[in-house]
Structures are given as C-alpha cells and as structure tokens.
N, C-alpha and C. Protein backbone atom coordinates (compact mmCIF):
# COMPACT_ATOMS: atom_id res chain seq x y z
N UNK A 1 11.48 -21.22 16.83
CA UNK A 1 11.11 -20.33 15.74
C UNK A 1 9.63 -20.56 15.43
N UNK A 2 9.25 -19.29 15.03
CA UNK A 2 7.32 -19.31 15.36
C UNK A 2 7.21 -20.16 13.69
N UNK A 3 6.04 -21.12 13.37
CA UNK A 3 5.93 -21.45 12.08
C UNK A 3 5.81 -20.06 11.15
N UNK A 4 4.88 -19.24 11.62
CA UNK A 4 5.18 -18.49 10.26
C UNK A 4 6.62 -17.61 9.78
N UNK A 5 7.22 -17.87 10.75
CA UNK A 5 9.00 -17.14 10.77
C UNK A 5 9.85 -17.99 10.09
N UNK A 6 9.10 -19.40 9.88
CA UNK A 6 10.02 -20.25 9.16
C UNK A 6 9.33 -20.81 8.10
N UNK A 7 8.23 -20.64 8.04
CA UNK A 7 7.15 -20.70 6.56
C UNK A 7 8.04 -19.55 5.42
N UNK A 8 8.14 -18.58 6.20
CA UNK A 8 8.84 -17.37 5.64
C UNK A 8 9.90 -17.83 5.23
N UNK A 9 11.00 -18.13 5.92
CA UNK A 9 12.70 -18.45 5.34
C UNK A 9 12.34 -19.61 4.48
N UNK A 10 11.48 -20.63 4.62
CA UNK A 10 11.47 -21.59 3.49
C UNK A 10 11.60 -20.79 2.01
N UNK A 11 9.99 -20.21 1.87
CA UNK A 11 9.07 -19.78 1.03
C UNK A 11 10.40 -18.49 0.06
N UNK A 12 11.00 -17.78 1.28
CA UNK A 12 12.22 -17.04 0.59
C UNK A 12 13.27 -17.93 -0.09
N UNK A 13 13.73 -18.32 0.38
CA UNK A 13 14.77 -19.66 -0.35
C UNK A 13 13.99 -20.34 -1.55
N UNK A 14 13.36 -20.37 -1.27
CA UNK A 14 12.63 -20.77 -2.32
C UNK A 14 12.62 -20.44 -4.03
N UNK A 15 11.93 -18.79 -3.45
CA UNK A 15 11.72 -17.69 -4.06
C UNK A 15 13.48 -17.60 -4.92
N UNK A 16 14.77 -17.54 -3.81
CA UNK A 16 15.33 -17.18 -4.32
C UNK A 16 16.14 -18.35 -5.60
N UNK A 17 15.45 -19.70 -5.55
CA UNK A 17 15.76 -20.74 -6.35
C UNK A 17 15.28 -20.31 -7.45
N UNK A 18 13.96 -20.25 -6.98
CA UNK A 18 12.85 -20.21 -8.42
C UNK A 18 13.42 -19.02 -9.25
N UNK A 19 14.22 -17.67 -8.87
CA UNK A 19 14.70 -16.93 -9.85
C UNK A 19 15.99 -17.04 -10.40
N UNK A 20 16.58 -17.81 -9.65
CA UNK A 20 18.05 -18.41 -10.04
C UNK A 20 17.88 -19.17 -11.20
N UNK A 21 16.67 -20.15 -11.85
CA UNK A 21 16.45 -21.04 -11.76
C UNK A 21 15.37 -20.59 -12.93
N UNK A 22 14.88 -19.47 -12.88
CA UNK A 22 14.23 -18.89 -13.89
C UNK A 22 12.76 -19.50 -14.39
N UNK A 23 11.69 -19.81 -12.85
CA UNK A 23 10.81 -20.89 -12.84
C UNK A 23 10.05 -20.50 -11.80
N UNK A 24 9.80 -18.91 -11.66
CA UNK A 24 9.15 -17.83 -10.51
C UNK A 24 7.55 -17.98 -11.49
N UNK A 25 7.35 -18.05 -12.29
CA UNK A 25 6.23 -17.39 -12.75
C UNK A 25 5.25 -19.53 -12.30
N UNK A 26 5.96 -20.35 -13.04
CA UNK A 26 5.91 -21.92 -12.56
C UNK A 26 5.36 -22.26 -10.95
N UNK A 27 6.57 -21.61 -10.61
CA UNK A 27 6.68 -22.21 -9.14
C UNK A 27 5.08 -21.26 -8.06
N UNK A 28 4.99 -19.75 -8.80
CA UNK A 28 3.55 -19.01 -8.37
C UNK A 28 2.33 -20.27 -8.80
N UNK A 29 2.52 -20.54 -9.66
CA UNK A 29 1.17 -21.56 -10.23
C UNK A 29 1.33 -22.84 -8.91
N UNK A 30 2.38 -24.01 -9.02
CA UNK A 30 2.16 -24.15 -7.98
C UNK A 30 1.79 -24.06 -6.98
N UNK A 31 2.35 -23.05 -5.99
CA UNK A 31 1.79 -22.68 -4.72
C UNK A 31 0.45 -22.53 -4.85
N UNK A 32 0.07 -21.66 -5.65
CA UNK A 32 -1.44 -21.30 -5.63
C UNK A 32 -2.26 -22.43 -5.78
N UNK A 33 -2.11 -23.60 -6.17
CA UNK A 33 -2.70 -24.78 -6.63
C UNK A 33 -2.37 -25.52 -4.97
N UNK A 34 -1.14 -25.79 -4.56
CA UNK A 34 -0.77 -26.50 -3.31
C UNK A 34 -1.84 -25.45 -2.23
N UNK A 35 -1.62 -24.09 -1.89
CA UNK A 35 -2.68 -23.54 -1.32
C UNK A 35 -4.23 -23.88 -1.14
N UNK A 36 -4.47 -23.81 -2.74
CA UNK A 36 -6.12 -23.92 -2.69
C UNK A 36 -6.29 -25.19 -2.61
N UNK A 37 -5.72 -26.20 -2.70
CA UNK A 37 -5.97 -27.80 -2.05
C UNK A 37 -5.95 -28.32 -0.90
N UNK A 38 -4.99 -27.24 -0.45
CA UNK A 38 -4.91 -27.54 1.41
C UNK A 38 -6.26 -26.51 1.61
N UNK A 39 -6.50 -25.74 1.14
CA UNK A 39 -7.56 -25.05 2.20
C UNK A 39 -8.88 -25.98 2.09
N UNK A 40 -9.14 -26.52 0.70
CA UNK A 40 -10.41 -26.81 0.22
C UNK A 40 -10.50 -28.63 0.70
N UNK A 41 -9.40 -29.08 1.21
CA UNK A 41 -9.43 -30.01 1.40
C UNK A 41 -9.12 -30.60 3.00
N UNK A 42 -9.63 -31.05 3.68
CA UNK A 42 -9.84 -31.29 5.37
C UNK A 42 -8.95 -32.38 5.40
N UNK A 43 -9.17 -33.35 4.83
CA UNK A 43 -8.13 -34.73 4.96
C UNK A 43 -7.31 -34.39 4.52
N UNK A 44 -6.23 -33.89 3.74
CA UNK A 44 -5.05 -33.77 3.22
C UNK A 44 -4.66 -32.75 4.18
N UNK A 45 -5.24 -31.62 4.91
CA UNK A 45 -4.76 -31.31 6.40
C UNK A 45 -4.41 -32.08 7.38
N UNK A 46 -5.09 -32.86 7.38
CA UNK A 46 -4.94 -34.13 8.49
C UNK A 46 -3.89 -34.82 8.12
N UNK A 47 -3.56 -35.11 6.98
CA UNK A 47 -2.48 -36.08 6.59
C UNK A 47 -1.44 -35.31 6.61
N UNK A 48 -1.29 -33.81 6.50
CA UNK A 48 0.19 -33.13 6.50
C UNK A 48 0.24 -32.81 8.23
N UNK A 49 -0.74 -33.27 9.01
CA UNK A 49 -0.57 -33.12 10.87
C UNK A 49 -0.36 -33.56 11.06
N UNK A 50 -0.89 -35.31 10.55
CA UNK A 50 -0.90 -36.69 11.73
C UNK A 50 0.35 -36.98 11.97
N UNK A 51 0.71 -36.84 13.37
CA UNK A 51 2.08 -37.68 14.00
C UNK A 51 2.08 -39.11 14.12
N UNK A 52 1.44 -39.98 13.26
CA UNK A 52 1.33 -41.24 13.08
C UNK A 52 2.35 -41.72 11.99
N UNK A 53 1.75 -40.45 10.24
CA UNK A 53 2.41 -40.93 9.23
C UNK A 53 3.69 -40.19 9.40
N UNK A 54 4.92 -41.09 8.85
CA UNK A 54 6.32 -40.26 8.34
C UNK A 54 6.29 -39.27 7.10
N UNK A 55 7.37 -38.85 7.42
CA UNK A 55 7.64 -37.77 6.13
C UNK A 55 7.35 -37.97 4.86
N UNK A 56 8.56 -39.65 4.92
CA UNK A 56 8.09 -40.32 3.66
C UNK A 56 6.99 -40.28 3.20
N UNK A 57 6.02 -40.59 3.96
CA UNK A 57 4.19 -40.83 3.88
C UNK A 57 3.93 -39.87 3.04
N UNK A 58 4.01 -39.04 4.12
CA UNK A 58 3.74 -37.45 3.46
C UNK A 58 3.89 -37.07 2.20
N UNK A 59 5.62 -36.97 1.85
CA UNK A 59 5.87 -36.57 0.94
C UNK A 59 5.80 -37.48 -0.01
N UNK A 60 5.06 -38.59 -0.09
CA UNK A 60 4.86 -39.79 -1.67
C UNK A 60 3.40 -38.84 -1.87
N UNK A 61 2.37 -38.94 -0.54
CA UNK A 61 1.26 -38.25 -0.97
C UNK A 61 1.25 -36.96 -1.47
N UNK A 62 1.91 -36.20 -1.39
CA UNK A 62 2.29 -35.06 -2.05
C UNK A 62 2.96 -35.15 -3.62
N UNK A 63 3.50 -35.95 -3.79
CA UNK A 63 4.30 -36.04 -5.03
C UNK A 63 2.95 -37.02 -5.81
N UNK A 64 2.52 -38.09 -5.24
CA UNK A 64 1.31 -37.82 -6.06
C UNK A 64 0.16 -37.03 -6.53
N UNK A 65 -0.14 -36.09 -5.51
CA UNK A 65 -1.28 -35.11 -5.79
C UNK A 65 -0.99 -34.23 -6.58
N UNK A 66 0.70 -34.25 -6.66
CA UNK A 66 0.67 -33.08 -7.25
C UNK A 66 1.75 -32.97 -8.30
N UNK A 67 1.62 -34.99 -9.20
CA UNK A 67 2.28 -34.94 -10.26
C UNK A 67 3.36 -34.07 -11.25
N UNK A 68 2.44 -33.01 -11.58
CA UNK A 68 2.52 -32.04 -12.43
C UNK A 68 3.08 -31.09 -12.32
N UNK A 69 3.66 -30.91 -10.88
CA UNK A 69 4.44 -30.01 -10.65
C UNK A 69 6.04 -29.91 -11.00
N UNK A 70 6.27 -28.62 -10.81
CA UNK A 70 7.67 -28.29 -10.85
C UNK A 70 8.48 -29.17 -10.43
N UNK A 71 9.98 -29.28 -11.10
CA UNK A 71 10.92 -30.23 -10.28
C UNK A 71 11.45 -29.62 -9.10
N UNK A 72 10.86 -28.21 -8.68
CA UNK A 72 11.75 -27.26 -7.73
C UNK A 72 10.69 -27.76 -6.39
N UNK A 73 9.36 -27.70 -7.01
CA UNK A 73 8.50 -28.47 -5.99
C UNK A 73 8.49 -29.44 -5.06
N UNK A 74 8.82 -30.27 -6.12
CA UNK A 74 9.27 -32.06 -5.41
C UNK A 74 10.62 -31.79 -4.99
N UNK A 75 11.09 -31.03 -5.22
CA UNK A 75 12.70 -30.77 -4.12
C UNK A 75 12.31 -30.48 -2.84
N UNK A 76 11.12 -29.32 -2.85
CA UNK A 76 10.93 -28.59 -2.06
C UNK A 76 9.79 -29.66 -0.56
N UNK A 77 9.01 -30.63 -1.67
CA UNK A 77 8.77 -31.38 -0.47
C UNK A 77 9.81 -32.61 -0.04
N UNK A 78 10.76 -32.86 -0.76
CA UNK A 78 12.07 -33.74 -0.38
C UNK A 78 12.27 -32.79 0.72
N UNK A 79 12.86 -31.94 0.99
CA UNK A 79 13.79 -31.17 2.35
C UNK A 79 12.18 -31.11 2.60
N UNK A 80 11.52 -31.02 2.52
CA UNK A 80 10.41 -30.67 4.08
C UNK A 80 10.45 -32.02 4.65
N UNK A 81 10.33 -32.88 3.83
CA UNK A 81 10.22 -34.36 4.41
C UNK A 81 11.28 -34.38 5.54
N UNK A 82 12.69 -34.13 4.77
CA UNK A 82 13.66 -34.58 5.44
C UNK A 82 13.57 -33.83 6.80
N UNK A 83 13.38 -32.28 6.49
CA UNK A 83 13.41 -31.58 7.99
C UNK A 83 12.10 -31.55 8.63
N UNK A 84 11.36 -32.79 8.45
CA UNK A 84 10.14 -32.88 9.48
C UNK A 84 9.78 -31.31 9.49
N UNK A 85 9.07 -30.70 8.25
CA UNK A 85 8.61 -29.41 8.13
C UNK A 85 7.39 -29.91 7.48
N UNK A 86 7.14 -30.71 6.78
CA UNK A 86 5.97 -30.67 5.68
C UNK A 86 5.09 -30.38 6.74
N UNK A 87 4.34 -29.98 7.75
CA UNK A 87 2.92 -29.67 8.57
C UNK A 87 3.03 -27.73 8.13
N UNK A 88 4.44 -27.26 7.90
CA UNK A 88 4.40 -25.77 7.26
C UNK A 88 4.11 -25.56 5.75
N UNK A 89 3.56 -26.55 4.86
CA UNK A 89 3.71 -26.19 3.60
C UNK A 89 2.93 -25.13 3.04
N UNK A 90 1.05 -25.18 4.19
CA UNK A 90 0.42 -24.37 3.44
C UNK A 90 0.93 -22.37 3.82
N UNK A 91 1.77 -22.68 4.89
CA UNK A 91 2.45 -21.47 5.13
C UNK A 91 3.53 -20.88 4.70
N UNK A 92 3.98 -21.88 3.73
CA UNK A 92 5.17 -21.88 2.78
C UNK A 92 4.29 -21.11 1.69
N UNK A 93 3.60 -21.94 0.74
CA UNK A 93 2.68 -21.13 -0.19
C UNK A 93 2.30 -20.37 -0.19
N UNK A 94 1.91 -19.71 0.90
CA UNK A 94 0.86 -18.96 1.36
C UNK A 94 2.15 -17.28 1.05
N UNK A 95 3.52 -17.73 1.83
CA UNK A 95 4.12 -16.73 2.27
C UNK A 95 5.36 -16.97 0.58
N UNK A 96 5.40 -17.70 -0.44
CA UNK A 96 5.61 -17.34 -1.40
C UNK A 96 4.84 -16.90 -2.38
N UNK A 97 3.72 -16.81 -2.36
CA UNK A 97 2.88 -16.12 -3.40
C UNK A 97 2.82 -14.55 -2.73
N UNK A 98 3.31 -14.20 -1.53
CA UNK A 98 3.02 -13.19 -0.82
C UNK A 98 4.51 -12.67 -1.64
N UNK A 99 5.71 -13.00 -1.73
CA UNK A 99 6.63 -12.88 -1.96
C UNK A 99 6.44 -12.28 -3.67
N UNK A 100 5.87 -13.41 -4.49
CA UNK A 100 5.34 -13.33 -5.86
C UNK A 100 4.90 -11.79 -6.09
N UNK A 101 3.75 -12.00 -5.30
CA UNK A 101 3.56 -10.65 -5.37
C UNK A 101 4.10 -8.65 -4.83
N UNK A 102 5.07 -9.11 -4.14
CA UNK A 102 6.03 -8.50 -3.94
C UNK A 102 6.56 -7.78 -5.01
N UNK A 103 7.17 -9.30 -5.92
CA UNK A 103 7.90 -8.87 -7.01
C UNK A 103 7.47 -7.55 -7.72
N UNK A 104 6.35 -8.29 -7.92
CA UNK A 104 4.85 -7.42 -8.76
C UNK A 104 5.06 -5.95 -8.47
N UNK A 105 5.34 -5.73 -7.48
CA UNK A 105 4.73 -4.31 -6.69
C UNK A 105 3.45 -4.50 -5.78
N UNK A 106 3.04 -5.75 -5.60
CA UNK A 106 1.63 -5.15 -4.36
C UNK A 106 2.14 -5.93 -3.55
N UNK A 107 1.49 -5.81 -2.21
CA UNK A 107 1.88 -6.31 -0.96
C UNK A 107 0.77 -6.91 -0.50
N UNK A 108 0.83 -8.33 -0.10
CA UNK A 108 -0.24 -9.09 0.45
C UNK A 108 -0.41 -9.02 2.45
N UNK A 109 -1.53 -8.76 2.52
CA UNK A 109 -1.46 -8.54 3.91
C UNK A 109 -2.74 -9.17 4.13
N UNK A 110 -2.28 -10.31 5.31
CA UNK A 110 -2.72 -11.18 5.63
C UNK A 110 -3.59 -10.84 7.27
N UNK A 111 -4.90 -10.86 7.65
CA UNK A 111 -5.47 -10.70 9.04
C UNK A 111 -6.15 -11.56 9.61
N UNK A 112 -5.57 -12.17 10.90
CA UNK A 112 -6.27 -13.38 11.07
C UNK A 112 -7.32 -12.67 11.95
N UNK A 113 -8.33 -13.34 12.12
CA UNK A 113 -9.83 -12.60 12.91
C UNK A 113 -10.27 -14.46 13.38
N UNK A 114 -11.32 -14.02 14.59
CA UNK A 114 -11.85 -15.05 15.07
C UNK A 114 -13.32 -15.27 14.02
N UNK A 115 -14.36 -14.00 13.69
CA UNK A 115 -14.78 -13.94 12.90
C UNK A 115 -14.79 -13.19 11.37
N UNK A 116 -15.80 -13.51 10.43
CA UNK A 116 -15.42 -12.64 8.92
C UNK A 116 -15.22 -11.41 9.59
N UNK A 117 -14.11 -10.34 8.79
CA UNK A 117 -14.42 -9.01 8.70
C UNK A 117 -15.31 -8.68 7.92
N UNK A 118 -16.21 -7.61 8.55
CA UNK A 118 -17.33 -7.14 7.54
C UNK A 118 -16.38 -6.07 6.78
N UNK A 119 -17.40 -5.27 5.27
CA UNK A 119 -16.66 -4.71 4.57
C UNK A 119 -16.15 -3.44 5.09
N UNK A 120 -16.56 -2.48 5.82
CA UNK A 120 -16.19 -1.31 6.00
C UNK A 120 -14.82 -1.55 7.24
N UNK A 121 -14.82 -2.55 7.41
CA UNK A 121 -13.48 -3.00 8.33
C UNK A 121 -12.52 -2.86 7.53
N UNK A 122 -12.86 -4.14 6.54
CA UNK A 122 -11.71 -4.68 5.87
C UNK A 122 -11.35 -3.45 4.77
N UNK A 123 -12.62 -2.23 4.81
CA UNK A 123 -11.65 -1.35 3.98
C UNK A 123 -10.89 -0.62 3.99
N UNK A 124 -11.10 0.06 5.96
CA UNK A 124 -10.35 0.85 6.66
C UNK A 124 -9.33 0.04 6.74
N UNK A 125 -8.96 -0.73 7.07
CA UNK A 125 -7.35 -1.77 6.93
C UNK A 125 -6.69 -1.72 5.69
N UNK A 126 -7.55 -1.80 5.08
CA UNK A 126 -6.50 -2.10 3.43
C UNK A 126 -6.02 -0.52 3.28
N UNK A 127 -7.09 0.68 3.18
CA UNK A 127 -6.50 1.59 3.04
C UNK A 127 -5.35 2.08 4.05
N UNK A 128 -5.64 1.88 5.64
CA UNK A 128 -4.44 2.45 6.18
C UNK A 128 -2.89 0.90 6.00
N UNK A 129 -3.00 0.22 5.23
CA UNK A 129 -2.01 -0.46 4.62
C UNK A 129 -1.43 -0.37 3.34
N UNK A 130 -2.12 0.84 2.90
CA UNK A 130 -2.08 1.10 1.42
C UNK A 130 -1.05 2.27 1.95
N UNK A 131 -1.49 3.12 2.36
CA UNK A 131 -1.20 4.73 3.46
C UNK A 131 0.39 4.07 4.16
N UNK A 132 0.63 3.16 4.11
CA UNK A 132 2.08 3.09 5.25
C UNK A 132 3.05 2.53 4.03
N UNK A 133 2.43 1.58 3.73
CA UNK A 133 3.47 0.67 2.74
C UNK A 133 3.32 1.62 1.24
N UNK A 134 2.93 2.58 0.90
CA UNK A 134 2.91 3.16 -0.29
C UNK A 134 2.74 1.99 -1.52
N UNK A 135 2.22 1.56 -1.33
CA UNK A 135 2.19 0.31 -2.74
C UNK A 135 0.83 -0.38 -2.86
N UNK A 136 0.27 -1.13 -3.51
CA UNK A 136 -0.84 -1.45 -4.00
C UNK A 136 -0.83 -3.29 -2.79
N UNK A 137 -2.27 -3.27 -2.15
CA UNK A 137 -2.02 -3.72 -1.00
C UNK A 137 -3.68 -4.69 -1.11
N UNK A 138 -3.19 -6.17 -0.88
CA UNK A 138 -4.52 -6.84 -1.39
C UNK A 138 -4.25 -7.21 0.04
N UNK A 139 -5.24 -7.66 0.70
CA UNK A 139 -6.13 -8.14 1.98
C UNK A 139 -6.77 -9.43 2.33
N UNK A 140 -6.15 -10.25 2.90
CA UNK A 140 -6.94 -11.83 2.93
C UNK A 140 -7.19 -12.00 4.31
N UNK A 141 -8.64 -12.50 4.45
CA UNK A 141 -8.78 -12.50 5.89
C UNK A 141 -8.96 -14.41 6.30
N UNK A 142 -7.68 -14.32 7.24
CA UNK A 142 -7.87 -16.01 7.28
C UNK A 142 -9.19 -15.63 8.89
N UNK A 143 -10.03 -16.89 9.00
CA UNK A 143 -10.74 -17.36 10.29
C UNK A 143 -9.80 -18.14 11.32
N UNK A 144 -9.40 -17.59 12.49
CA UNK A 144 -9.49 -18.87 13.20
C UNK A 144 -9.85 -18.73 14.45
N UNK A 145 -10.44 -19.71 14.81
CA UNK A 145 -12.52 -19.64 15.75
C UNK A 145 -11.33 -19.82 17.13
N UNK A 146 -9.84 -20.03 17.14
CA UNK A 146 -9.29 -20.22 18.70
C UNK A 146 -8.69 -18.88 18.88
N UNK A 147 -8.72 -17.79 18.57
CA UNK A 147 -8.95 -16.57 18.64
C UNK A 147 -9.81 -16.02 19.59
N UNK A 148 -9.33 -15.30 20.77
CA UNK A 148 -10.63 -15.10 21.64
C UNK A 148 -11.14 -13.56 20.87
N UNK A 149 -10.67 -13.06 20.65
CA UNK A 149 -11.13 -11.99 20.62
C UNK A 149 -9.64 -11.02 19.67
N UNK A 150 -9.67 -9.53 18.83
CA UNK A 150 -8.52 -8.75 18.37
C UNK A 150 -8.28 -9.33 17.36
N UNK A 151 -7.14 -9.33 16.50
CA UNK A 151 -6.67 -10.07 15.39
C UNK A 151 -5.50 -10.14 14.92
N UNK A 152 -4.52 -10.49 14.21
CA UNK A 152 -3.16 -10.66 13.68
C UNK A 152 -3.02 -10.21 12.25
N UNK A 153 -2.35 -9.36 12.54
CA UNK A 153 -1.66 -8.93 11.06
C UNK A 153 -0.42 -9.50 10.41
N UNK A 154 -0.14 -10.35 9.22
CA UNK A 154 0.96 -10.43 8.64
C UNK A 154 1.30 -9.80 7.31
N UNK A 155 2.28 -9.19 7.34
CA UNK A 155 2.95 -8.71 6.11
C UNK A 155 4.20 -8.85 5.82
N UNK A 156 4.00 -9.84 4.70
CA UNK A 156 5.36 -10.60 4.31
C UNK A 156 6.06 -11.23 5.97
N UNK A 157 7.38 -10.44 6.49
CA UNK A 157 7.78 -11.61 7.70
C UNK A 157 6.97 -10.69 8.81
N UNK A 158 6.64 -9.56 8.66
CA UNK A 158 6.58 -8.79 10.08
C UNK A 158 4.72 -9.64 10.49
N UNK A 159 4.57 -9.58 11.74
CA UNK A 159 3.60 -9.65 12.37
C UNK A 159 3.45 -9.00 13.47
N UNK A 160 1.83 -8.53 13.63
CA UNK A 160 1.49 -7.61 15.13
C UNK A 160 0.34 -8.50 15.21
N UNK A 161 0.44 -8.65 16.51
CA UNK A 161 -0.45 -9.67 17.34
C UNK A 161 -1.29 -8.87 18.22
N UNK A 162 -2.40 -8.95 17.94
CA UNK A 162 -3.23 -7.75 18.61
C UNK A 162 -4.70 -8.84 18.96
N UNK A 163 -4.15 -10.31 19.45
CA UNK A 163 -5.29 -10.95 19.48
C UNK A 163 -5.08 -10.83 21.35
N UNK A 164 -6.53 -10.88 21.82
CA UNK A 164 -6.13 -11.16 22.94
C UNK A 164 -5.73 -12.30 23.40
N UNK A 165 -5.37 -13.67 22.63
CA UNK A 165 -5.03 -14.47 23.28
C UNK A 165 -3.37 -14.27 23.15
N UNK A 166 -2.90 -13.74 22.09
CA UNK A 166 -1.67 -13.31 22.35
C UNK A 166 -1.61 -12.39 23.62
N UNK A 167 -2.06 -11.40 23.63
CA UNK A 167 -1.79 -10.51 25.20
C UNK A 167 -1.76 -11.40 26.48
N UNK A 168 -2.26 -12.51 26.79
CA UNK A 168 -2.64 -13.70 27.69
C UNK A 168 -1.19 -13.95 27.98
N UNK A 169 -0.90 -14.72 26.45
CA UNK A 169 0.38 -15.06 26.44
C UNK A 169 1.38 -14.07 26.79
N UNK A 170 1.54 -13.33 26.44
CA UNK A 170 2.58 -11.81 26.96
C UNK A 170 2.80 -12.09 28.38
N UNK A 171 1.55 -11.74 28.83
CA UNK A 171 1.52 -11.78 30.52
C UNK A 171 1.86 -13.00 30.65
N UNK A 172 1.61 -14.27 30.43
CA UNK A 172 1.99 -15.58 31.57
C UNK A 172 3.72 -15.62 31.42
N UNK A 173 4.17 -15.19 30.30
CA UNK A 173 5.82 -14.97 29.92
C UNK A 173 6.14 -14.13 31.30
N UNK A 174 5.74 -12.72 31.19
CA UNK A 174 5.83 -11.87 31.75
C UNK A 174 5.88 -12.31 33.09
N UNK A 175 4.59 -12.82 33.63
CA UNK A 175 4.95 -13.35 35.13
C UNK A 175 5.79 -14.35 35.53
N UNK A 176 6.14 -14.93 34.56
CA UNK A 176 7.04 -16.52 35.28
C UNK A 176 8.29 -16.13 34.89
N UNK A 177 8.66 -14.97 34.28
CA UNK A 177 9.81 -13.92 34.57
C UNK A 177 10.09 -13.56 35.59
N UNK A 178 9.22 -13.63 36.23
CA UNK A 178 10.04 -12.52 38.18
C UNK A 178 9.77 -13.71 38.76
C-alpha cells in the first residue's frame, strides 16, 4: 500500500474518532501544529526516518514535543508506534486537515512539482479544480527536487501521477510483465 493510501486510511479513522469523540475542531489544531513542525524542522524528519531509533524512541519524542496535545493524539502516535507507521505522520496531518477541510466545503488539492509553480500555473490548476469538483478549492504546492520532470496531483485519496518518473515506472512494470 502506497504511503499516501495509508496516510489517508489513518488520517480518516482518525477523522472519524475525532467526530465520535466530538474533538474535530482540537484534533485540526493539532495536525496543523504536528505539520508545520515537521516541515520547518529537518531533524525531527530524521528522527521520524532513522531505522536506528524504535517506535518507542519515536513516539516518547513525539509525546514530548507535543505535550499539549489531544489525548486522541497521543493515541494516535501509540498505534503508529505500535504499527511501525510513525515515518507517515506528516502524511497523516497533512491528509486530515485535507479531510477538515472537506467538512468545511473546500477541497484541498495538493501538486507535487520538481520546481515552484509560478502564478499563472498555479491559477490555471486551481481554477480547472474549482470547474470539476464544484466547490471552493485551495492549492498547495509541495517541492520534490527527485522529480524528473511533470507533477502529481492529490485530492483527498485520488492521485494522478503525471511525473515522468512515474511513467519510467509504468514501463519497467510493464516490461518485466511479458
């Protein structure tokens, strides 16, 4: 299962605690806080990768950084610990605030690019994502430089892979098929 296919089923389960549970508006503050710490922070990436530290590791450093959080939180990094998931958290966040905003009525749509989109890109996208999904449609463009070239769209679970290093991949599947 691709990480963001299971960033997704976390981040939903999640979602569907936090309204059971009546702790959706809580649990958005979180993420957004667990998000902007993993992005803004390089070592605490490293520490949710390294195949050195255990889960445990992991998840004490997490439950310290992030005291203050929800008790649905620290559940939520207990089972990552346990299912050797915590390296998906910032894709957990990422894909429940996408959810959050769901609720809302807008739809977060996510494009990965090797470089920035300039603006008249990123506006023709948002509008023909505005144009399909009929709903109010915000736009985040992640970087990532191992991208040869094209880009990836996510919205909520669906993804189109329009990078060429995905097409690469297509074909080497494709040939070691026959």
């Amino acid at each position: 299962m691709s990480e963001h296919r299971a960033s997704y089923r976390y981040a939903k389960a999640l979602m569907d605690l936090a309204v059971e549970r009546d702790q959706v508006s809580g649990m958005d503050g979180d993420m957004r806080l667990i998000l902007d710490t993993i992005q803004e922070n390089e070592s605490l990436r490293d520490v949710l990768r390294s195949p050195t530290l255990t889960g445990v590791d992991k998840k004490n450093a997490l439950k310290t950084l992030f005291k203050g959080a929800q008790p649905l939180t620290m559940e939520l990094f207990n089972l990552l610990a346990t299912n050797k998931r915590i390296g998906i958290l910032k894709g957990i966040a990422e894909q429940f605030i996408a959810l959050f905003e769901q609720m809302k009525g807008h739809e977060v749509a996510t494009v990965v690019t090797a470089v920035p989109l300039n603006k008249d890109l990123e506006a023709k996208i948002l509008k023909k994502l505005q144009e399909i999904s009929g709903k109010e449609v915000t736009l985040e463009n992640e970087i990532d430089t191992d991208l040869i070239g094209g880009f990836i769209l996510r919205v909520g679970d669906l993804e189109y892979n329009a990078s060429i290093s995905g097409k690469l991949e297509k074909l080497e599947r494709k040939l070691l098929s026959t």
